[in-house]
Protein backbone atom coordinates (compact mmCIF):
# COMPACT_ATOMS: atom_id res chain seq x y z
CA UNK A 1 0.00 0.00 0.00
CA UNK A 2 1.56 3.06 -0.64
CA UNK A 3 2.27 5.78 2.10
CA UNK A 4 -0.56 8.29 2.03
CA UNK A 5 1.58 10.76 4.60
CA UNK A 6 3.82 11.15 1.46
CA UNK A 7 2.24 14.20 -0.83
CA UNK A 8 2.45 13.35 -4.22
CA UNK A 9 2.93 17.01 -5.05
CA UNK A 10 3.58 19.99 -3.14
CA UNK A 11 3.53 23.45 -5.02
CA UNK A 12 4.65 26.26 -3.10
CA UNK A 13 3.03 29.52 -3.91
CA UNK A 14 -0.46 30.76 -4.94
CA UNK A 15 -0.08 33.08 -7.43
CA UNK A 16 -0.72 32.47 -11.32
CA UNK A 17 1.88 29.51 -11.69
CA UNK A 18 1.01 28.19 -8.52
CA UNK A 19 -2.87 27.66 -9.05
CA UNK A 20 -2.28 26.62 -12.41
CA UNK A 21 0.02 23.61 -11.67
CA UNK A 22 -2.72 23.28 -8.78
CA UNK A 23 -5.67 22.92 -11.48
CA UNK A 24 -3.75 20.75 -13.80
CA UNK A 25 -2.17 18.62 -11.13
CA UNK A 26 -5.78 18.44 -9.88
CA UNK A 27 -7.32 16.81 -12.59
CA UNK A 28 -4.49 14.42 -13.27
CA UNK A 29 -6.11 13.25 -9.65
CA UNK A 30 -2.73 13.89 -7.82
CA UNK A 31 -3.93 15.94 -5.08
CA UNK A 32 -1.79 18.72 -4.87
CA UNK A 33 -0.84 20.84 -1.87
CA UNK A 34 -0.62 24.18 -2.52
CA UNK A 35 1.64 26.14 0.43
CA UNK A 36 -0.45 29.66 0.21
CA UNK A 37 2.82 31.52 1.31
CA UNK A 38 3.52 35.27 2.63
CA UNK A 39 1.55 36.96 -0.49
CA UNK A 40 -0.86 35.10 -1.19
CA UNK A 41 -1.72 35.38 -4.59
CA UNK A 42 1.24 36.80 -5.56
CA UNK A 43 1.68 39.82 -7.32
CA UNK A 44 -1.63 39.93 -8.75
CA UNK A 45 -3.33 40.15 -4.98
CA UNK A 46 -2.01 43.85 -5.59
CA UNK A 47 -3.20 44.41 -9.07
CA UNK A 48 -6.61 46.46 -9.53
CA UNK A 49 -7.36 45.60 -13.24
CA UNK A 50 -5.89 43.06 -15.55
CA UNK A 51 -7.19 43.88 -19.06
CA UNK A 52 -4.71 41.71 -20.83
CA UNK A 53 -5.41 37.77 -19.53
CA UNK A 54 -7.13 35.98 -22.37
CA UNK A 55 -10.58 35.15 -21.82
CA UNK A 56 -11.48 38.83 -19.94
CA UNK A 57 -12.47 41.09 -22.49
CA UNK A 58 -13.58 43.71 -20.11
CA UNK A 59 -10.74 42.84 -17.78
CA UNK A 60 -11.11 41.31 -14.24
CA UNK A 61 -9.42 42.51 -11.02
CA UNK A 62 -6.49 40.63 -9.67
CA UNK A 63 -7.50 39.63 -6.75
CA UNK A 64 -10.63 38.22 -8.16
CA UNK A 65 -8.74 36.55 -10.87
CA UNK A 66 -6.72 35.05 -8.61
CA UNK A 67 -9.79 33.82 -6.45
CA UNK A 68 -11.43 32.07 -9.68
CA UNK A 69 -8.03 29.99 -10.32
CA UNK A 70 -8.46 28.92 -6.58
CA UNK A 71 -12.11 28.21 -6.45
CA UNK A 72 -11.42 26.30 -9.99
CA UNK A 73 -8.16 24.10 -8.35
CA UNK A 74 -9.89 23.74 -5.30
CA UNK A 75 -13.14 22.08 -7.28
CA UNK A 76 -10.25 19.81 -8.74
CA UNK A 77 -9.58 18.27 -5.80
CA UNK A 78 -6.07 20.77 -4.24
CA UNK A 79 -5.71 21.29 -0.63
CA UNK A 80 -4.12 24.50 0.70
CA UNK A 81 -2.12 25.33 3.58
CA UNK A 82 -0.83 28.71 4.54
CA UNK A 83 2.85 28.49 5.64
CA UNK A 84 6.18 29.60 5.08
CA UNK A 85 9.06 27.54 4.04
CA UNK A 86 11.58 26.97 6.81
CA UNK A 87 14.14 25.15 4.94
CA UNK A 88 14.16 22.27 2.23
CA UNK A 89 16.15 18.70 1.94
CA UNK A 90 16.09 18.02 -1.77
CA UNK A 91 19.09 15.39 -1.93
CA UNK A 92 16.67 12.70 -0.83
CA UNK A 93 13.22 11.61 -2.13
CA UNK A 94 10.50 12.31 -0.63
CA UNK A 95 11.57 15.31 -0.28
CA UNK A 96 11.58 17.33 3.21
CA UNK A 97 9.94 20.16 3.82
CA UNK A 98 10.21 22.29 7.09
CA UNK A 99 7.45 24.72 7.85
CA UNK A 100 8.75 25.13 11.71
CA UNK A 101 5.94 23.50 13.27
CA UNK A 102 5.58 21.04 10.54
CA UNK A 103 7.43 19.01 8.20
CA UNK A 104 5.55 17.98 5.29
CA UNK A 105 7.13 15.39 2.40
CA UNK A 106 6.53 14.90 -1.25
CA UNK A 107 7.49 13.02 -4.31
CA UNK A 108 7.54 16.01 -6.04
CA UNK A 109 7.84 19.87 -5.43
CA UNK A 110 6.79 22.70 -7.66
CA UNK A 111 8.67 26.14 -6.65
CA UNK A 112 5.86 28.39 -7.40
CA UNK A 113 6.91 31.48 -5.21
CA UNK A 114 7.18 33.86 -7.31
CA UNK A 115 9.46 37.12 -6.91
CA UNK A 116 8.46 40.26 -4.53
CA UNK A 117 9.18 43.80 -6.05
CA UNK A 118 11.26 46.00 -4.26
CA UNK A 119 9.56 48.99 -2.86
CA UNK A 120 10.81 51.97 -1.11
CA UNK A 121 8.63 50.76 2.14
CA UNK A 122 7.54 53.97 2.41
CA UNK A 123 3.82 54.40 4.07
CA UNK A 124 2.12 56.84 1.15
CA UNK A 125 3.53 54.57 -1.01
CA UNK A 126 2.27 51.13 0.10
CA UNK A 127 -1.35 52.55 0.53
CA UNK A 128 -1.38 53.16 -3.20
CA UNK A 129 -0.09 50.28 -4.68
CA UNK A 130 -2.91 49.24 -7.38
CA UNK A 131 -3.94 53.00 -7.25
CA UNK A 132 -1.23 54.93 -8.96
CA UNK A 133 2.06 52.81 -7.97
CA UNK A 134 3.32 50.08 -9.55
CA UNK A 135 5.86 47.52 -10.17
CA UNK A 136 5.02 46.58 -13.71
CA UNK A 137 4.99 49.01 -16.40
CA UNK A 138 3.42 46.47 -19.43
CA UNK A 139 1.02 45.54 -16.48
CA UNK A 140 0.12 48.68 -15.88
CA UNK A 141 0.95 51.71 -18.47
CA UNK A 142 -2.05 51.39 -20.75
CA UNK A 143 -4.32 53.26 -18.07
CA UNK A 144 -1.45 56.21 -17.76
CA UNK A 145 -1.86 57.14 -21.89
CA UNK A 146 -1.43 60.79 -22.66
CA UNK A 147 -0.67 61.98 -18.38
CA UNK A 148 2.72 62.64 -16.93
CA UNK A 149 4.58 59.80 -14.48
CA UNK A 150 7.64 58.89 -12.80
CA UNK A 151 10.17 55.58 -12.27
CA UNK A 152 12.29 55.01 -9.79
CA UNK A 153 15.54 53.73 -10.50
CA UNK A 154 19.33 53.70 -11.67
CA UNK A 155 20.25 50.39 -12.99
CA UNK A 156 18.95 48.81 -16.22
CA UNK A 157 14.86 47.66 -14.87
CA UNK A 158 14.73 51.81 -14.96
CA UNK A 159 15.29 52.27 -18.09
CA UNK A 160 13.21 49.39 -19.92
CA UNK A 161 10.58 51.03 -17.51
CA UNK A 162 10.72 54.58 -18.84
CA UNK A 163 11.60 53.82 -22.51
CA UNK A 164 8.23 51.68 -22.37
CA UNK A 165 6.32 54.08 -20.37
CA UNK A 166 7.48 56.46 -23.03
CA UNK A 167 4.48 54.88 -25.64
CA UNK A 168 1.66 55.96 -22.95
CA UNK A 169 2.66 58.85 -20.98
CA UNK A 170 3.19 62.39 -22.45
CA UNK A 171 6.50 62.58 -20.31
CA UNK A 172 8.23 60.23 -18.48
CA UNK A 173 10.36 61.26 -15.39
CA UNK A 174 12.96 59.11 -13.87
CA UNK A 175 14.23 59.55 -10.48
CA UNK A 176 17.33 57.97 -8.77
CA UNK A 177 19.22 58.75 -5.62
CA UNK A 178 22.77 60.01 -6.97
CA UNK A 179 24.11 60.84 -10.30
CA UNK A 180 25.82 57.31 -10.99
CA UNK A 181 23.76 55.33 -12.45
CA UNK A 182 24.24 51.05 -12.46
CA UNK A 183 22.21 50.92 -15.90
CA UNK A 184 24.75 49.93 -19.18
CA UNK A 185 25.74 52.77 -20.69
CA UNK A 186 23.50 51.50 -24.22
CA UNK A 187 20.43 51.78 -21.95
CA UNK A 188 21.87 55.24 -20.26
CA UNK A 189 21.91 56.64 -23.52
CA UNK A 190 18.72 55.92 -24.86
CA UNK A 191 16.73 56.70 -21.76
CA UNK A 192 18.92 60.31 -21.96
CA UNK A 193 18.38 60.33 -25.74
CA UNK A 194 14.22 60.12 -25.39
CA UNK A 195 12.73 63.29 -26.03
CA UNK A 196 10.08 62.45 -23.66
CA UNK A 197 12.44 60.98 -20.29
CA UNK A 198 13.80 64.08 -17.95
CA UNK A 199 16.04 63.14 -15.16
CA UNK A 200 16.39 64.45 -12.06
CA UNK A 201 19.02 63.10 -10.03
CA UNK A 202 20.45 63.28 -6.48
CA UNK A 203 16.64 63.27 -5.10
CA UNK A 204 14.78 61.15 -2.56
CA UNK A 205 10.96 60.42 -2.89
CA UNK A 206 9.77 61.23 0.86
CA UNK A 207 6.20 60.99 0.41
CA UNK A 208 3.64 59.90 -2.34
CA UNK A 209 0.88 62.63 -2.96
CA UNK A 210 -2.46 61.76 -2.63
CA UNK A 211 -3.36 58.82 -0.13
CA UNK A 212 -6.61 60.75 0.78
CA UNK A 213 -8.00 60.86 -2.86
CA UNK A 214 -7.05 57.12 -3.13
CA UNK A 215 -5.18 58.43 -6.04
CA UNK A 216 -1.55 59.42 -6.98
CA UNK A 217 -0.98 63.18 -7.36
CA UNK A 218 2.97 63.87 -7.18
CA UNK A 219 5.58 63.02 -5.12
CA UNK A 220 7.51 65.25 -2.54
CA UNK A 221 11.06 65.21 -3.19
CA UNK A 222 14.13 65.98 -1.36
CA UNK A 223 17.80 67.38 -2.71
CA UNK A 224 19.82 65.20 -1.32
CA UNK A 225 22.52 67.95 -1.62
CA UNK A 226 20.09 70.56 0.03
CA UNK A 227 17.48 68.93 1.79
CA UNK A 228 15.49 71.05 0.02
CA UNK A 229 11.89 69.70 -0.78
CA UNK A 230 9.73 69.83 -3.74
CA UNK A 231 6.53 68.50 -5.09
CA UNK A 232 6.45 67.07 -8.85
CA UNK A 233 3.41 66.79 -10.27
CA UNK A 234 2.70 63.14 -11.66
CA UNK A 235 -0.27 61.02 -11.91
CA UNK A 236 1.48 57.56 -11.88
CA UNK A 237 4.82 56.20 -9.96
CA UNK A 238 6.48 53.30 -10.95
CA UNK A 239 9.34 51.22 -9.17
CA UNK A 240 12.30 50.08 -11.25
CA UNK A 241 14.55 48.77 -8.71
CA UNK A 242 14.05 45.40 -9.21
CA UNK A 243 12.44 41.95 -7.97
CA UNK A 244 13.68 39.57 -4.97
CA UNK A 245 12.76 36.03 -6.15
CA UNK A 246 11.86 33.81 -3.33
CA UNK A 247 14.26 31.11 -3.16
CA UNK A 248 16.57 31.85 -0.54
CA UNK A 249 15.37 28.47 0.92
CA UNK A 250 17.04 26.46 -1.84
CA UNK A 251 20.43 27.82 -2.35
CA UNK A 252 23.07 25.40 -2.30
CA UNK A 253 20.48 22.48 -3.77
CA UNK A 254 19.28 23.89 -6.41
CA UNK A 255 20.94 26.20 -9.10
CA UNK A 256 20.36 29.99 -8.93
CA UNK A 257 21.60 33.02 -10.91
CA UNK A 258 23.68 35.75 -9.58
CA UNK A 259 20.57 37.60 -8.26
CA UNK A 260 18.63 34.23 -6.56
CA UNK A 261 16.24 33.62 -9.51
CA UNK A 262 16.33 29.38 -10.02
CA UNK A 263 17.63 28.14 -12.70
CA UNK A 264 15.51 26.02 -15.29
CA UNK A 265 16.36 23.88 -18.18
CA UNK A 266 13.73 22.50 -20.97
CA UNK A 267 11.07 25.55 -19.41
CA UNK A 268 10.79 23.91 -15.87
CA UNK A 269 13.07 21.30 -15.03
CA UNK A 270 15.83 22.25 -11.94
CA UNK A 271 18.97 19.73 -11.40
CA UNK A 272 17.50 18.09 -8.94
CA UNK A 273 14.99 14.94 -10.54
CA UNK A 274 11.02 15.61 -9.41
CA UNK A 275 12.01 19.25 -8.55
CA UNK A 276 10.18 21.69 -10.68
CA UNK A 277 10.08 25.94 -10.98
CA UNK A 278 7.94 28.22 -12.56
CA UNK A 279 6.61 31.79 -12.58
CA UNK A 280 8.46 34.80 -11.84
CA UNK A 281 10.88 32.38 -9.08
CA UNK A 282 13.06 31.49 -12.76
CA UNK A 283 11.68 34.13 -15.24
CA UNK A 284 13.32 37.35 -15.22
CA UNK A 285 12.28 38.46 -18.27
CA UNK A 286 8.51 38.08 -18.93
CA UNK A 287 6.89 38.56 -15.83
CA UNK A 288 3.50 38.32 -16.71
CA UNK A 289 0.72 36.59 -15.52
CA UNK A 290 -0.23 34.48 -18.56
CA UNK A 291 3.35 33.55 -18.47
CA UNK A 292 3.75 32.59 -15.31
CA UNK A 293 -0.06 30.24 -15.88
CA UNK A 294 1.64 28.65 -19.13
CA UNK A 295 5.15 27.47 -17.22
CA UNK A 296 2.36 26.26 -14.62
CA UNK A 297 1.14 23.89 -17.06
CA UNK A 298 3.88 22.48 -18.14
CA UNK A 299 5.37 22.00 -14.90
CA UNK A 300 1.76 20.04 -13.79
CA UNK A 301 2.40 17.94 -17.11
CA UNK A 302 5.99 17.15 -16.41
CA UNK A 303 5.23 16.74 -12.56
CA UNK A 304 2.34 13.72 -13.55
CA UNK A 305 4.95 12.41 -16.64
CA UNK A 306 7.54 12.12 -13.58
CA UNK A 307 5.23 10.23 -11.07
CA UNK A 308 3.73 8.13 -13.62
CA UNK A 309 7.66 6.69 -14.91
CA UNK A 310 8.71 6.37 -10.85
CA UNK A 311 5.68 4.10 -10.89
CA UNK A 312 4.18 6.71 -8.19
């Protein structure tokens, strides 16, 4: 008889990839376990409309998008947990995983945890994330067409942001802490080259206009030469300092870039046999919610192909 304490899958996160490998996983009668996490959701728990998912012509909002994909993997037959991951022992099968108060093991583990922005943790700006401030300018720069914004940011996540915000906004302006910037000097130089990008350097954002209106309406700056303070107009703000992917917990088992994101071969697969990653965890590039749902799928598909050739 086999060992019904053993999962056959465990997918940790909840977001898009997450509830994805969660619905196909589901119907492939494998009943997954889906760890819920620290956010929920993911990134789209934080996302007011989504007009570009297939299948939403009027668009949906995140968060309710998010709870269809868990209603529909839950009517499939997944379980889910809320926890965070302690720490992870992959060279064995079934693998271990350590949620402090429990340890839970699994033939097979989907890394579904997505990557958090990085925000400037200030308290104007975290009331109006989804109402003015984001971390995704193709998510989000439709609804700023033809009305003045600003990124935040030096390095080279800056720049794509402003040279693509440059197709909406009438002017784009990007704001960074000193005048060095970490960006390559190609990307430097067409940001600087853009009619529409101004730069104003050496400032600090201290406060994000406009939590009473629910609304962004500027941004109060300070000289970071003068402490002087000014307030810039803007009716959008968008963070370009990067992503943290979660996966701190598998370093040293599993292979990660220089910045932490996992590293996949063949879409999904890690090094380590029954060990699979999708979603913005191994995707630096696309970051997009149908994307993340596709590399969902095929990690479900390869997760059941896996099982079904260990005779599991």
């Amino acid at each position: 008889m086999p060992d019904t304490s053993i999962r056959n899958v465990v997918i940790l996160g909840s977001g898009c990839s997450g509830l994805t490998a969660a619905i196909y996983t589901g119907r492939s009668n494998l009943r997954p376990l889906v760890i819920e996490g620290h956010e929920p959701g993911g990134q789209l728990s934080i996302t007011t409309l989504v007009e570009n998912f297939p299948g939403w012509p009027e668009g949906i909002q995140g968060p309710d998008l998010i709870e269809n994909m868990k209603t529909q993997a839950g009517r499939f037959g997944a379980e889910f947990q809320m926890g965070h991951l302690v720490s992870a022992d992959l060279s064995q099968r079934p693998f271990a995983l350590n949620f402090g108060k429990e340890t839970i093991y699994t033939h097979t583990l989907v890394i579904a945890s997505g990557a958090s922005a990085r925000w400037l943790n200030l308290p104007s700006e975290q009331s109006l994330i989804g109402h003015g401030v984001s971390s995704c300018a193709t998510c989000d720069g439709f609804f700023f067409s033809g009305r003045e914004i600003a990124v935040v940011g030096g390095g080279d996540s800056a720049m794509e942001e402003a040279l693509f915000l440059t197709r909406f906004a009438s002017k784009v302006t990007l704001l960074h802490r000193s005048d060095n910037f970490r960006a390559s000097a190609i990307m430097l130089e067409r940001a600087k080259a853009h009619e529409k990008i101004e730069f104003r350097t050496n400032v600090a954002i201290e406060e994000v206009l406009g939590v009473e209106e629910r609304e962004v309406k500027g941004v109060r700056l300070r000289d970071r030469r003068t402490d002087e303070l000014t307030d810039l107009p803007i009716a959008g703000l968008f963070l370009g300092i990067g992503h943290e992917p979660n996966a701190k917990a598998f370093a040293g088992q599993i292979e990660l870039d220089e910045d932490g994101y996992i590293k996949t071969h063949d879409n999904v697969f890690t090094r380590v046999p029954g060990v699979f990653a999708c979603g913005d965890v191994q995707d630096r590039r696309y970051r997009q919610a149908i994307t993340a749902a596709g590399s969902g799928c095929m990690a479900a598909l390869e997760v059941e192909k896996f099982l079904e050739d260990e005779g599991l």
